[in-house]
C-alpha atoms as a PDB file:
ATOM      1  CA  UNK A   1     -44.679  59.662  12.233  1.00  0.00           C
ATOM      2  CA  UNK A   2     -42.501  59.595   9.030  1.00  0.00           C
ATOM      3  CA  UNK A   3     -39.483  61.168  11.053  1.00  0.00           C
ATOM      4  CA  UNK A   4     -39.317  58.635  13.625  1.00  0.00           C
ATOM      5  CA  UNK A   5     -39.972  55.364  10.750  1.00  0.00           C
ATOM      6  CA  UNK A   6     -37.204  56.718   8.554  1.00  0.00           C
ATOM      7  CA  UNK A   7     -34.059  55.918  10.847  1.00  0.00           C
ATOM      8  CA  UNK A   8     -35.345  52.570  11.897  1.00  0.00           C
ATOM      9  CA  UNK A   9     -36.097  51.439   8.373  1.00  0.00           C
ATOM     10  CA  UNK A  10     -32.166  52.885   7.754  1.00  0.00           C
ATOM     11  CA  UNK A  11     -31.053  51.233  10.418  1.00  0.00           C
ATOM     12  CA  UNK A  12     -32.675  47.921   9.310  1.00  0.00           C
ATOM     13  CA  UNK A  13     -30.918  48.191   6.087  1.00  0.00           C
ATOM     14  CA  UNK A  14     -27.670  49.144   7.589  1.00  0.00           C
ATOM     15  CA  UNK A  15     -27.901  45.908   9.175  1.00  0.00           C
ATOM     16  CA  UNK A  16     -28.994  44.294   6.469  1.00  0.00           C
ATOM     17  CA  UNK A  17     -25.568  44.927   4.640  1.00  0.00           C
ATOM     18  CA  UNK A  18     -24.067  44.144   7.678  1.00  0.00           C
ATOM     19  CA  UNK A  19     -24.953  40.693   7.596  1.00  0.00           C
ATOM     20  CA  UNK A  20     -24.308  40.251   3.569  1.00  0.00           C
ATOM     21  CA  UNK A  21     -21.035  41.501   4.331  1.00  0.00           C
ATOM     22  CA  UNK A  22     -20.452  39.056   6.686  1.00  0.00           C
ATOM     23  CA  UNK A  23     -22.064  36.174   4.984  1.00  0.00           C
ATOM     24  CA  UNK A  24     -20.104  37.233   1.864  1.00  0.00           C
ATOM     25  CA  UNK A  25     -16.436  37.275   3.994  1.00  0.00           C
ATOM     26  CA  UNK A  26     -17.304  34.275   5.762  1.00  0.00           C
ATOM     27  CA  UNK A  27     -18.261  32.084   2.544  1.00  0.00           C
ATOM     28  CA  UNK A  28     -14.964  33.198   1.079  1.00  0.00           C
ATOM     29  CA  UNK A  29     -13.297  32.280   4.074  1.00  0.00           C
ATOM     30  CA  UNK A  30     -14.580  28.753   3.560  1.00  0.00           C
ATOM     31  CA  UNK A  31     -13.832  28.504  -0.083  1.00  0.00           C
ATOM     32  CA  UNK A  32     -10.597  29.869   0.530  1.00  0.00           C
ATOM     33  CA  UNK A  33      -9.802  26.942   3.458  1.00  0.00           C
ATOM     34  CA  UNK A  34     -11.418  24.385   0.804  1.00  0.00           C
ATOM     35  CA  UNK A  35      -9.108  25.404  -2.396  1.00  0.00           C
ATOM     36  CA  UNK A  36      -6.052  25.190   0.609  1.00  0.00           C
ATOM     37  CA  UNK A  37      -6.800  21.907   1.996  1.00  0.00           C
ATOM     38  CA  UNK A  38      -7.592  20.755  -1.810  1.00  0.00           C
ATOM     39  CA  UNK A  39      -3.997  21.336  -2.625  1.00  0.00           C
ATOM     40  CA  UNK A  40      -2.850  19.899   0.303  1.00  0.00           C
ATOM     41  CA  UNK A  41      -3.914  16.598   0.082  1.00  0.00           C
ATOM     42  CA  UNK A  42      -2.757  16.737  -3.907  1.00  0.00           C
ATOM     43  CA  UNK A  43       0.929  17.953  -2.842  1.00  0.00           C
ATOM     44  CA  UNK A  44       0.570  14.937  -0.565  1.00  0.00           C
ATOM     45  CA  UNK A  45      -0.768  12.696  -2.602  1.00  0.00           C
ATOM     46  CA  UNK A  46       2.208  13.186  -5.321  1.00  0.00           C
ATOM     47  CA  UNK A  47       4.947  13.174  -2.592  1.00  0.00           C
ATOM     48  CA  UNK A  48       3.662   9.686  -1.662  1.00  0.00           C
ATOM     49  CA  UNK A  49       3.635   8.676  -5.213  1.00  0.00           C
ATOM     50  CA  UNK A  50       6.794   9.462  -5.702  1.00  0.00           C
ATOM     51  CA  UNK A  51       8.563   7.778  -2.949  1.00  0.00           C
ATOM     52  CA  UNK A  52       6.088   4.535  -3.791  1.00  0.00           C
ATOM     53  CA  UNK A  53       6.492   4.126  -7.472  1.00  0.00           C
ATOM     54  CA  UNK A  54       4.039   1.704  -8.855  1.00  0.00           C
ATOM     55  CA  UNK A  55       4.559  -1.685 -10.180  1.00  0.00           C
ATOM     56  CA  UNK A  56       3.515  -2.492 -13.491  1.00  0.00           C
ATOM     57  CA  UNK A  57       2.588  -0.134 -16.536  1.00  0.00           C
ATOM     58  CA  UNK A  58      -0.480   2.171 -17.599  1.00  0.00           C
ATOM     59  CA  UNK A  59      -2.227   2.172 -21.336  1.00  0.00           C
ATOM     60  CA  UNK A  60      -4.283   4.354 -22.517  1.00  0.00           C
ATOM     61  CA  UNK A  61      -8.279   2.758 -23.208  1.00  0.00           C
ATOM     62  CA  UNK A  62     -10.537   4.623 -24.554  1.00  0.00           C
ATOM     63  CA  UNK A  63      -8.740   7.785 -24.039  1.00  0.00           C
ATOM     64  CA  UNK A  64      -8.027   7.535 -19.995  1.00  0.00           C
ATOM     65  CA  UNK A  65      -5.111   5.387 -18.407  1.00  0.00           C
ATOM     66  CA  UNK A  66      -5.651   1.942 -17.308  1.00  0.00           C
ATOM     67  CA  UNK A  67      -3.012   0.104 -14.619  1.00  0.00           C
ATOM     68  CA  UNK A  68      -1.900  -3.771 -14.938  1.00  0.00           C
ATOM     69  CA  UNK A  69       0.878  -5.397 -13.646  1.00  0.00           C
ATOM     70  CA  UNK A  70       2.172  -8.594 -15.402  1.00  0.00           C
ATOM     71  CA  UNK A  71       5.026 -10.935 -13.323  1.00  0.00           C
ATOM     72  CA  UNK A  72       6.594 -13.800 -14.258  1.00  0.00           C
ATOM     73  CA  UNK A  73       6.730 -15.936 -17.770  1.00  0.00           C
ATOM     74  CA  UNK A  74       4.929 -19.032 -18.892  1.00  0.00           C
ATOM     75  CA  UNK A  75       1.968 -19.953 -21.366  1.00  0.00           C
ATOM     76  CA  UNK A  76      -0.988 -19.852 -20.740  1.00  0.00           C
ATOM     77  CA  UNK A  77      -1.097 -16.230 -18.676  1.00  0.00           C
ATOM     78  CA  UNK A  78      -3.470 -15.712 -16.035  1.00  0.00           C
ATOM     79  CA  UNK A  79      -5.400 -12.810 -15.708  1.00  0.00           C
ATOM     80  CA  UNK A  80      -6.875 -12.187 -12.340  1.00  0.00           C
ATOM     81  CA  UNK A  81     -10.560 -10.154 -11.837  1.00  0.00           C
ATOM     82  CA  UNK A  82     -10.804  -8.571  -8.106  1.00  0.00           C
ATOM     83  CA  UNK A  83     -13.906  -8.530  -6.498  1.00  0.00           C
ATOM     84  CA  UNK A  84     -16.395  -5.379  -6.726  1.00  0.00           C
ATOM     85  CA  UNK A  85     -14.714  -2.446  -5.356  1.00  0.00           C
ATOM     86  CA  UNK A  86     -10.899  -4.136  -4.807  1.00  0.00           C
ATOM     87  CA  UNK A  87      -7.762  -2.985  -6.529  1.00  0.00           C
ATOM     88  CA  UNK A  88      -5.575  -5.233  -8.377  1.00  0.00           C
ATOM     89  CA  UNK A  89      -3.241  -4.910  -4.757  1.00  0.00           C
ATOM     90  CA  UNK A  90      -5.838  -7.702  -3.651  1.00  0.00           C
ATOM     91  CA  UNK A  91      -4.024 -10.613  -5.026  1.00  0.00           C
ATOM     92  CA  UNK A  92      -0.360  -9.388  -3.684  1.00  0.00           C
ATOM     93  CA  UNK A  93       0.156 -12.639  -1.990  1.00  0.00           C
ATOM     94  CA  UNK A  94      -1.495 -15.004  -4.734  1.00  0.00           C
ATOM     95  CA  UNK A  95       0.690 -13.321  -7.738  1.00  0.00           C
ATOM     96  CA  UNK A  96       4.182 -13.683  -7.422  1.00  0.00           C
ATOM     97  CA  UNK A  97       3.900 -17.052  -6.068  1.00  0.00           C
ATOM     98  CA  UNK A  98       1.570 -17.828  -8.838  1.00  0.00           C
ATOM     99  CA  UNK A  99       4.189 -15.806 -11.123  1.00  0.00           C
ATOM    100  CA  UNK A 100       6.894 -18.596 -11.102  1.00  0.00           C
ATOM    101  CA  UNK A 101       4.934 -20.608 -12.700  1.00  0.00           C
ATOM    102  CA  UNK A 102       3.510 -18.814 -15.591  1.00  0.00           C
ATOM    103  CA  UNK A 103       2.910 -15.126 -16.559  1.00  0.00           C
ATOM    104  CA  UNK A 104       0.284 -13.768 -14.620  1.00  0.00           C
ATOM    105  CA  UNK A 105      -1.427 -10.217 -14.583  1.00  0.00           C
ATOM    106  CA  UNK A 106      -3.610  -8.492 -12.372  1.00  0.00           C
ATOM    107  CA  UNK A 107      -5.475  -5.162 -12.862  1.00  0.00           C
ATOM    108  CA  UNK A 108      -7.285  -2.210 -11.728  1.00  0.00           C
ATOM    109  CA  UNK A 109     -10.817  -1.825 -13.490  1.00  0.00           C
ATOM    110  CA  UNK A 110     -11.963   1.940 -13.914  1.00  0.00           C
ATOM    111  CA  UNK A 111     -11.946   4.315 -11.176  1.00  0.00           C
ATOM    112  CA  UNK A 112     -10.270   1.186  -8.573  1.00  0.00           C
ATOM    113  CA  UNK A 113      -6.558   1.378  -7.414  1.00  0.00           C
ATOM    114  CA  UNK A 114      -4.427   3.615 -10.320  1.00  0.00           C
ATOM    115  CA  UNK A 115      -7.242   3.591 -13.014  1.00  0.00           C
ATOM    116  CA  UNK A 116      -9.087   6.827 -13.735  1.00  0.00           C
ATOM    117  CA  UNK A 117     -12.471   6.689 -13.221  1.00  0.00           C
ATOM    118  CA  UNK A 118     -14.896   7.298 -16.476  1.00  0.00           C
ATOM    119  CA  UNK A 119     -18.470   8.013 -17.088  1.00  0.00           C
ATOM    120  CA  UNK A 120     -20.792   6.287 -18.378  1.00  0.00           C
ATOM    121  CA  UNK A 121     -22.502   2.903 -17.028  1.00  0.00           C
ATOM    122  CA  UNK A 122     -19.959   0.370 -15.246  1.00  0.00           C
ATOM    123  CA  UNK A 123     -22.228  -3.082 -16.549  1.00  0.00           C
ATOM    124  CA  UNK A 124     -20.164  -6.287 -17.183  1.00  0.00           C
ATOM    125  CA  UNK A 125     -20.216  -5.659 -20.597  1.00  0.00           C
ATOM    126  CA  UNK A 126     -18.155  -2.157 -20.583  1.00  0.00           C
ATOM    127  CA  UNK A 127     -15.871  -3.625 -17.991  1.00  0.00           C
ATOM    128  CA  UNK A 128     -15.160  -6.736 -20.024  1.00  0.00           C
ATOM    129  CA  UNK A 129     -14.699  -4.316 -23.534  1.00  0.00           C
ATOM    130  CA  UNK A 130     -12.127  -2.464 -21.414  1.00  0.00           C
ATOM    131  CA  UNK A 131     -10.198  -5.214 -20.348  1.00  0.00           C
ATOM    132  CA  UNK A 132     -10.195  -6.875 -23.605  1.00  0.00           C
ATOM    133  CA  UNK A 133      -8.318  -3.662 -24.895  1.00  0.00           C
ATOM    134  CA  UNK A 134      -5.676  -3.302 -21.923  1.00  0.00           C
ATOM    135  CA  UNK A 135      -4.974  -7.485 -22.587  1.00  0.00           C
ATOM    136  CA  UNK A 136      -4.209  -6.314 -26.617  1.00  0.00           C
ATOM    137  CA  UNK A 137      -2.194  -3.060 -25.502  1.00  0.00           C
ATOM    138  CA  UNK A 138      -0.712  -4.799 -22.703  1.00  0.00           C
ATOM    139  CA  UNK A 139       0.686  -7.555 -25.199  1.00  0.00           C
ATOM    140  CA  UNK A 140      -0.835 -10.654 -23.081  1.00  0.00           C
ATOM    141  CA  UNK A 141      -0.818 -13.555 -25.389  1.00  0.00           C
ATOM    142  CA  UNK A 142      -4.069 -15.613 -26.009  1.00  0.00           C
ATOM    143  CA  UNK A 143      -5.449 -17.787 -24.622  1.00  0.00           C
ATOM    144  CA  UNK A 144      -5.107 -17.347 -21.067  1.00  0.00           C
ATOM    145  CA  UNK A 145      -6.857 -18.450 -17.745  1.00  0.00           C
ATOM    146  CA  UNK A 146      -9.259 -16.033 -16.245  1.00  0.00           C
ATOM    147  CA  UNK A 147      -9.761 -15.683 -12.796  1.00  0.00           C
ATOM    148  CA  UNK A 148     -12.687 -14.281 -10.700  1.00  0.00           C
ATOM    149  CA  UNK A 149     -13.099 -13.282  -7.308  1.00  0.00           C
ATOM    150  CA  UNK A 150     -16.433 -12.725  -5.656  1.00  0.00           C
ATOM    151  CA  UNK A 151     -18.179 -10.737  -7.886  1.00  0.00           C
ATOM    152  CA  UNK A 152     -15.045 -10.642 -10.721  1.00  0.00           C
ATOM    153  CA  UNK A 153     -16.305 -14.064 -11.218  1.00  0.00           C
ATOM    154  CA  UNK A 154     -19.520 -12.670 -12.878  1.00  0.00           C
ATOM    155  CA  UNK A 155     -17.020 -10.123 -15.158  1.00  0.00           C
ATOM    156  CA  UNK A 156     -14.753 -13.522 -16.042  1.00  0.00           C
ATOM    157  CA  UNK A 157     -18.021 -15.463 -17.009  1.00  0.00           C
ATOM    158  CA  UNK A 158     -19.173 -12.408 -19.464  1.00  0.00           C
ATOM    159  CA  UNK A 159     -15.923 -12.570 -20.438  1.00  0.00           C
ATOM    160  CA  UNK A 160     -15.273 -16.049 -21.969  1.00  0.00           C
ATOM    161  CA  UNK A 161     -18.889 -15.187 -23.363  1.00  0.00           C
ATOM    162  CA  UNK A 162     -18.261 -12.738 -25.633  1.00  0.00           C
ATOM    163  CA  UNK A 163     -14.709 -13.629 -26.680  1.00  0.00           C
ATOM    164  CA  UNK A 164     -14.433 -17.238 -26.182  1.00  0.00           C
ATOM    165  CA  UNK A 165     -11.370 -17.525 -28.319  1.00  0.00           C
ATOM    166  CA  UNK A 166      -9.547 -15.547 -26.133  1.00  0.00           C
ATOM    167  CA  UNK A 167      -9.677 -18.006 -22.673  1.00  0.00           C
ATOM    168  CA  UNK A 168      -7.829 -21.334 -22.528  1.00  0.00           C
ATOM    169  CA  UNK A 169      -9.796 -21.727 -18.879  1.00  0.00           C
ATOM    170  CA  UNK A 170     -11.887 -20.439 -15.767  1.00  0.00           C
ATOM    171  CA  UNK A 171     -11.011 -20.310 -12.406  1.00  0.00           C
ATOM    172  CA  UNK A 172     -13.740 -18.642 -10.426  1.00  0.00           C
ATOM    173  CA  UNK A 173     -12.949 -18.256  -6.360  1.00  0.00           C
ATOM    174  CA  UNK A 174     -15.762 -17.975  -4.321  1.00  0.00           C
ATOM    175  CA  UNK A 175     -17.609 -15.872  -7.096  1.00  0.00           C
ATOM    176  CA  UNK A 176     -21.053 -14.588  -7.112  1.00  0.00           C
ATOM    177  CA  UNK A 177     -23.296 -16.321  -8.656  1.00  0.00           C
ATOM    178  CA  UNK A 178     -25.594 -14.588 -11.768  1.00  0.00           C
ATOM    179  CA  UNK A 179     -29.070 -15.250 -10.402  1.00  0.00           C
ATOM    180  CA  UNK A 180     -28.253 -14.930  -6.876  1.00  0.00           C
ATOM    181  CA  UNK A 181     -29.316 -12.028  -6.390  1.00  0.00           C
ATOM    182  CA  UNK A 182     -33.559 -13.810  -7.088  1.00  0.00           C
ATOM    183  CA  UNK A 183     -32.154 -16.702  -5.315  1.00  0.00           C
ATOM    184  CA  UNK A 184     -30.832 -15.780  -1.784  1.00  0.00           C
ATOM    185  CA  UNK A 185     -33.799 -14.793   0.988  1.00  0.00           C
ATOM    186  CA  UNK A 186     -33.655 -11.478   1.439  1.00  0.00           C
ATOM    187  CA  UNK A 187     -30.797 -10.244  -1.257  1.00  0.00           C
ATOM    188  CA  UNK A 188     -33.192  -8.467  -4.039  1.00  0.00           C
ATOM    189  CA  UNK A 189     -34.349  -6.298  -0.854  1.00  0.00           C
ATOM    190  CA  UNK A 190     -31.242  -5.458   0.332  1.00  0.00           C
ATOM    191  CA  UNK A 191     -29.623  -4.913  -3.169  1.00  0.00           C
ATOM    192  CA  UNK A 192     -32.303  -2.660  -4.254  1.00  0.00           C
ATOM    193  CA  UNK A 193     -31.674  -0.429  -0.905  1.00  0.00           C
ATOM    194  CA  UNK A 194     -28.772   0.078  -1.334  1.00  0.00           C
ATOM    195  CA  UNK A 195     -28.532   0.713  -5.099  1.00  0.00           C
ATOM    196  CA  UNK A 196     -30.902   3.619  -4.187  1.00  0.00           C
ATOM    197  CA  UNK A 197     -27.800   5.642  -1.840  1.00  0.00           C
ATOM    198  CA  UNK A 198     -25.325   4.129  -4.517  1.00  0.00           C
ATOM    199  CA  UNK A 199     -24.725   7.339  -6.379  1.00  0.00           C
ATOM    200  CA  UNK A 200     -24.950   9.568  -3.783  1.00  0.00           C
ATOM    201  CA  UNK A 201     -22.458   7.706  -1.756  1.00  0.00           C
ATOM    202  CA  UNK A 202     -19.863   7.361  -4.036  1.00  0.00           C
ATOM    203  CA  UNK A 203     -20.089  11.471  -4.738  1.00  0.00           C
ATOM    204  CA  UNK A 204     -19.959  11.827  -0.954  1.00  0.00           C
ATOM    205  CA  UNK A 205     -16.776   9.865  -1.048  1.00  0.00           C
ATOM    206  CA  UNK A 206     -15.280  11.667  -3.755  1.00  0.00           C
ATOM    207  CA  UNK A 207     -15.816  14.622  -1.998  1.00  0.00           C
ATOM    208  CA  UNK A 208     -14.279  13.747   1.056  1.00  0.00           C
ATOM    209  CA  UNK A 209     -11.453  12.265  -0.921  1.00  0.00           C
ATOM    210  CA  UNK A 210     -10.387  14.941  -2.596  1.00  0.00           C
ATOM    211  CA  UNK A 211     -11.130  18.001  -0.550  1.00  0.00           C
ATOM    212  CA  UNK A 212      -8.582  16.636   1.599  1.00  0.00           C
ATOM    213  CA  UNK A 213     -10.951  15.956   4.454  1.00  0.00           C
ATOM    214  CA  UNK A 214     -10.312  12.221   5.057  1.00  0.00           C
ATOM    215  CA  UNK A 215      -6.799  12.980   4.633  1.00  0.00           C
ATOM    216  CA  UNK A 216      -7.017  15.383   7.469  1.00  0.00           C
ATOM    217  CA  UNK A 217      -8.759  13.209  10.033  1.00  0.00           C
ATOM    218  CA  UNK A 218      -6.009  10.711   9.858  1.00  0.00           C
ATOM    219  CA  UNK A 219      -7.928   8.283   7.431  1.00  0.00           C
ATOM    220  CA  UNK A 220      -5.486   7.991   4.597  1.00  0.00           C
ATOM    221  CA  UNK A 221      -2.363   7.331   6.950  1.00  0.00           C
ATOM    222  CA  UNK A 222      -3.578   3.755   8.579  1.00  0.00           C
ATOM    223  CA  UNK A 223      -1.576   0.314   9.378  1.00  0.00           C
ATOM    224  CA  UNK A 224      -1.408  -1.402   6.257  1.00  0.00           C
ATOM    225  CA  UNK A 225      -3.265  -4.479   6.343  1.00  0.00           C
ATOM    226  CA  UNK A 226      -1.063  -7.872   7.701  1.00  0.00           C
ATOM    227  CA  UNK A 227      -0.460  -8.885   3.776  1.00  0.00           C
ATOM    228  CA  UNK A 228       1.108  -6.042   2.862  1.00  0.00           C
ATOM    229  CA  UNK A 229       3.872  -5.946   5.333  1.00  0.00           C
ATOM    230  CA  UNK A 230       5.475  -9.020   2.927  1.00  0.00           C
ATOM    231  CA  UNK A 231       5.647  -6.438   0.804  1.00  0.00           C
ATOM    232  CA  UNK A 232       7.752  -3.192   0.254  1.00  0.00           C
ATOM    233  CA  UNK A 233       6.721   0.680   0.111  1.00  0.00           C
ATOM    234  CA  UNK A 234       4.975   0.426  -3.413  1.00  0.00           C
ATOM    235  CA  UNK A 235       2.804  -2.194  -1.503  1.00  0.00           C
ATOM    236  CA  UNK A 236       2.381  -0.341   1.957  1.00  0.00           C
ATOM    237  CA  UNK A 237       1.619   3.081  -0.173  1.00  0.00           C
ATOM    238  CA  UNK A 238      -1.931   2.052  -0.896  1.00  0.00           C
ATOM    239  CA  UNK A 239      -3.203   3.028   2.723  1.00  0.00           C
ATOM    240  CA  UNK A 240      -2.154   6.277   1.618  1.00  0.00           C
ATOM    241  CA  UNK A 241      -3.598   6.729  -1.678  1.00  0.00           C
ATOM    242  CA  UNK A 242      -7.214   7.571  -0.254  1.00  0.00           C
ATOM    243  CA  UNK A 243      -9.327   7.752  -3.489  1.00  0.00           C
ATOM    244  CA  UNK A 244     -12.544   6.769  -3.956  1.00  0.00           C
ATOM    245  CA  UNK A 245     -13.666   3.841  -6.225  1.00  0.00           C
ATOM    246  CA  UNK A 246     -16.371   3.213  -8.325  1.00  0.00           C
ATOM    247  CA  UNK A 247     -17.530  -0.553  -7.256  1.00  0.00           C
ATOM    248  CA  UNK A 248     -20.984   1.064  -6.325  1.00  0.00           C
ATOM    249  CA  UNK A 249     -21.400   1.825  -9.278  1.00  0.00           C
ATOM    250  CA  UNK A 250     -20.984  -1.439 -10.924  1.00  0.00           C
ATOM    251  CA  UNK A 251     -23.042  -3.088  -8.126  1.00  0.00           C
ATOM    252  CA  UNK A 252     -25.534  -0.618  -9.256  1.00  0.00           C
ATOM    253  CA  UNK A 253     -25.265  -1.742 -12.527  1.00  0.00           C
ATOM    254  CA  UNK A 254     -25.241  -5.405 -12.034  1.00  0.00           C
ATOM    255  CA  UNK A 255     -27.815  -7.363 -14.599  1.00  0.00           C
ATOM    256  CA  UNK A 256     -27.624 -11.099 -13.430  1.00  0.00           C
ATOM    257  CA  UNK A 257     -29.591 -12.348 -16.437  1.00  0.00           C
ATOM    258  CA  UNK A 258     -27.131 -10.891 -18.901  1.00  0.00           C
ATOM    259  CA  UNK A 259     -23.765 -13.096 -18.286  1.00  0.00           C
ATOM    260  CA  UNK A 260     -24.978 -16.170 -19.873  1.00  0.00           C
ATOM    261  CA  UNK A 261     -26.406 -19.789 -18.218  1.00  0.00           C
ATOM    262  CA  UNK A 262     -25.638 -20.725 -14.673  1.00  0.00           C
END
């Protein structure tokens, strides 16, 4: 009986190895396509950079680059707050015409448009520390008019609260209010829900983002939207950029009982 187990217990471990060996090659294989397509969509990325240079300068705050664009001359300056998850491209119609009237600057906030993204929580009042330092790098003279889109109103508000010095005026455009979320039927529900996938999202996006995947199903190569065509390449290029932003996260973070009285 011990003759006849012995070769199929060999032969299970023969195949055993088999597999491994397979397994082995084939997640190498995959890694191997992953580093590839990685690199890829970073040659790509830089080629596109290149032949769209971007308008305006970067600063360093707190140790990772920050991007604003100032146009135009006149006192005060405006300084322009997107709404959650828009780059600074948002107000490429409103600025230059805007611009010949007075100085006016718009901005990426961490990990939107050109800024790097950072760690750490994305509340109102890290947002509004950060911008306070790209304003003094960025030489914009106080005081200037803030405005605030959507939910930049609620970052302009906390703002002009904790440097009130700084801000000659408020503009806020259809802004979010700071106890709507209690206030609107139904909002606390929905807010909660999706704070919950927040995190994960925004990793999933990342992912796809830079492993090239979105790049290679034809998501980063798009008609730019109407405004843009008034525009030239530096304008057109963001369709291309394909990054991932953090404005979950600073939903996620939103505390509407800490930027001040309605």
């Amino acid at each position: 009986m011990k003759s006849q187990a012995q070769p199929i217990h060999s032969g299970r471990r023969s195949f055993g190895r088999s597999v491994a060996r397979l397994t082995a090659i084939s997640a190498a294989i995959c890694v191997l396509l992953l580093l590839a397509l990685s690199l890829w969509n970073l040659a790509a990325a830089k080629w596109q950079h290149k032949r769209n240079p971007v308008h305006g300068s970067f600063y360093a705050v707190e140790g990772l680059p920050m991007h604003i664009d100032c146009s135009g001359t006149g006192s005060p300056a405006v300084v322009m707050e997107a709404a959650a998850s828009a780059p600074w491209s948002l107000w490429r119609k409103a600025q230059p015409e805007l611009s010949q009237i007075t100085r006016v600057c718009s901005y990426d906030r961490a990990g939107h448009g050109w800024s790097e993204p950072r760690k750490g929580p994305r509340d109102a009042e890290t947002i509004v520390r950060e911008l306070h330092s790209l304003l003094d790098k960025a030489g914009v003279k106080r005081p200037f008019v803030l405005a605030g889109h959507s939910a930049g109103g609620l970052f302009v508000r906390e703002y002009a609260r904790e440097f009130p010095a700084d801000v000659a005026g408020v503009a806020l455009i259809e802004s979010s209010s700071p106890r709507q979320i209690d206030e609107l039927p139904g909002f606390r529900a929905s807010y909660e829900e999706d704070k919950q996938g927040a995190e994960r999202e925004l990793w999933e996006d990342r992912l796809r983002v830079w492993s090239g995947w979105r790049r290679l199903l034809g998501q980063c190569a798009g008609t730019p939207a109407p405004s843009a065509h008034s525009f030239p390449g530096w304008a057109r290029r963001c369709v291309g950029e394909c990054r991932a932003c953090d404005g979950c996260r600073e939903l996620s973070n939103f505390r509407p009982l800490d930027f001040g009285p309605p």
